[in-house]
C-alpha atoms as a PDB file:
ATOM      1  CA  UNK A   1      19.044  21.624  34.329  1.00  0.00           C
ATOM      2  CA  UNK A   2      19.707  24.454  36.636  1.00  0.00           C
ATOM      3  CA  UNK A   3      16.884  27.049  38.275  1.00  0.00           C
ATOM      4  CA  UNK A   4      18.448  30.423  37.287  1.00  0.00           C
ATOM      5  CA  UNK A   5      15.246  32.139  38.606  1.00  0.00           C
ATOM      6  CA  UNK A   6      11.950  32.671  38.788  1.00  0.00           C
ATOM      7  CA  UNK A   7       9.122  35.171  37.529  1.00  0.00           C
ATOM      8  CA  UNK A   8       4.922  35.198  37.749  1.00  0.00           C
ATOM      9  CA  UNK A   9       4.970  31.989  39.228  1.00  0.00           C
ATOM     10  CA  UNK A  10       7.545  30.021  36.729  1.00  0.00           C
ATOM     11  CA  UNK A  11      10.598  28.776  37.352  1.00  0.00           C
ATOM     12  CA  UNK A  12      13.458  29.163  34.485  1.00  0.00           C
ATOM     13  CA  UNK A  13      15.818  26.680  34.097  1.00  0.00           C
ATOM     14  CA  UNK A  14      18.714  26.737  31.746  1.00  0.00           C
ATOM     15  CA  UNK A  15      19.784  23.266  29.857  1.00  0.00           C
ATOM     16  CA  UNK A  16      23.292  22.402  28.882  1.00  0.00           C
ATOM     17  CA  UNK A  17      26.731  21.331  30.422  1.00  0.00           C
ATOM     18  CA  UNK A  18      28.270  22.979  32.830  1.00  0.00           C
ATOM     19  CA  UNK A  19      31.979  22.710  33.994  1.00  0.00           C
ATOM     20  CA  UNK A  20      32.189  20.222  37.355  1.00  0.00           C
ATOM     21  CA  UNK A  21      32.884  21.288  40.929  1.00  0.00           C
ATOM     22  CA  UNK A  22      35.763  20.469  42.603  1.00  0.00           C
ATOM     23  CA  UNK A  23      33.993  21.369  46.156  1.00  0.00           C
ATOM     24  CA  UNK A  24      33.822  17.681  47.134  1.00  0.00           C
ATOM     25  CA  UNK A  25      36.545  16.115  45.410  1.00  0.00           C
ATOM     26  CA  UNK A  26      39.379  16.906  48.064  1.00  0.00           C
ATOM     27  CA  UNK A  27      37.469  16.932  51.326  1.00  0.00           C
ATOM     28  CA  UNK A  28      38.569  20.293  53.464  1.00  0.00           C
ATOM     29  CA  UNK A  29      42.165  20.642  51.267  1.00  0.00           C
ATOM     30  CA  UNK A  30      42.152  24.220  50.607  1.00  0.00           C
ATOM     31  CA  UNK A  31      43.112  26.280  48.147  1.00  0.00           C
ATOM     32  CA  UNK A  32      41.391  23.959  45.078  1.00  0.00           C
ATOM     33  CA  UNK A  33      41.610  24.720  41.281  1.00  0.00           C
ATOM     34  CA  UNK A  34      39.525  22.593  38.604  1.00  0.00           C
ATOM     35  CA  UNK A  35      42.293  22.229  36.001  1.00  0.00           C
ATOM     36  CA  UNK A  36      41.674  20.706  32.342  1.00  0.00           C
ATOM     37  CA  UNK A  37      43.287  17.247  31.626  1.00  0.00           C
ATOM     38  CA  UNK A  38      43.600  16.743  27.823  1.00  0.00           C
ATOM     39  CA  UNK A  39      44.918  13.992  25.758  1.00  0.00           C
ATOM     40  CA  UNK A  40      46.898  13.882  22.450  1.00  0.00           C
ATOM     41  CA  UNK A  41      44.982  12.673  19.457  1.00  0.00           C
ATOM     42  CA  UNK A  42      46.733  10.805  16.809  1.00  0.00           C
ATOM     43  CA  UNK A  43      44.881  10.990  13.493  1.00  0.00           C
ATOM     44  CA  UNK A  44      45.549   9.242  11.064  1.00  0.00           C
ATOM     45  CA  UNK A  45      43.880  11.373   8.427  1.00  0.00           C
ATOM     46  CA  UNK A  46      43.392  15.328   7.776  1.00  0.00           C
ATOM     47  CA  UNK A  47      40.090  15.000   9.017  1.00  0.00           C
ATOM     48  CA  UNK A  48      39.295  17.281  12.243  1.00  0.00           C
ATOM     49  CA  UNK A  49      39.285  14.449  15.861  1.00  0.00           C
ATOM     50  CA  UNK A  50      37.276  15.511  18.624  1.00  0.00           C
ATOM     51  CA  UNK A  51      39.854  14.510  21.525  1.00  0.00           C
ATOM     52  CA  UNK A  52      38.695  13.091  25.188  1.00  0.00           C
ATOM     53  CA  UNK A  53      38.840  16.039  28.122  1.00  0.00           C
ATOM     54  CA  UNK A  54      38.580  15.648  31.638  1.00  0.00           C
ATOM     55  CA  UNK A  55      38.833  17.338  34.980  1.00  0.00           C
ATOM     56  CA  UNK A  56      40.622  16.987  37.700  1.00  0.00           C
ATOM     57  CA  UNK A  57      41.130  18.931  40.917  1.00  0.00           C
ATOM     58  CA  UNK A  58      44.491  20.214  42.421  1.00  0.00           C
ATOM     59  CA  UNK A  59      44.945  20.782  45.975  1.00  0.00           C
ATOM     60  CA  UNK A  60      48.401  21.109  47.571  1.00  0.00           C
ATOM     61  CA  UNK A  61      50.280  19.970  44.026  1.00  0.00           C
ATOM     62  CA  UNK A  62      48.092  16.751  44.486  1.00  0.00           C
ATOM     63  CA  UNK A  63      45.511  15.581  41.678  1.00  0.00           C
ATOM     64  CA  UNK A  64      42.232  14.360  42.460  1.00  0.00           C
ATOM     65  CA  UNK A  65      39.440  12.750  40.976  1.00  0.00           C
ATOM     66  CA  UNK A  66      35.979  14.755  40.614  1.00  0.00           C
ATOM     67  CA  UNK A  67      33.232  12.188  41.580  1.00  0.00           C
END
């Protein structure tokens, strides 16, 4: 969960995914971009697949993984 605030003594806190940060991933390489990594699906009937994502993080044309 992530504090997003507080008011009369409460803290609120909002619950859910959030996309990962690439701060870490590639030490001081500079400039970074979190890009999407997606795979094919092969489906074998008409039925709708929910297909694996990942991230990644570019630095320098050089892929890293986010820990």
């Amino acid at each position: 969960m992530e504090n997003i605030g507080s008011g009369r003594g409460r803290t609120f806190q909002i619950a859910g995914s959030r996309l990962p940060d690439c701060m870490h991933a590639c030490g001081s390489c500079s400039p970074r971009r979190l890009v999407t990594v997606s795979f094919a699906c092969a489906s074998l009937t008409d039925e709708a697949e929910s297909c694996p994502m990942s991230y990644r993080c570019m630095c320098n044309s050089k892929s890293y993984p986010i820990p």
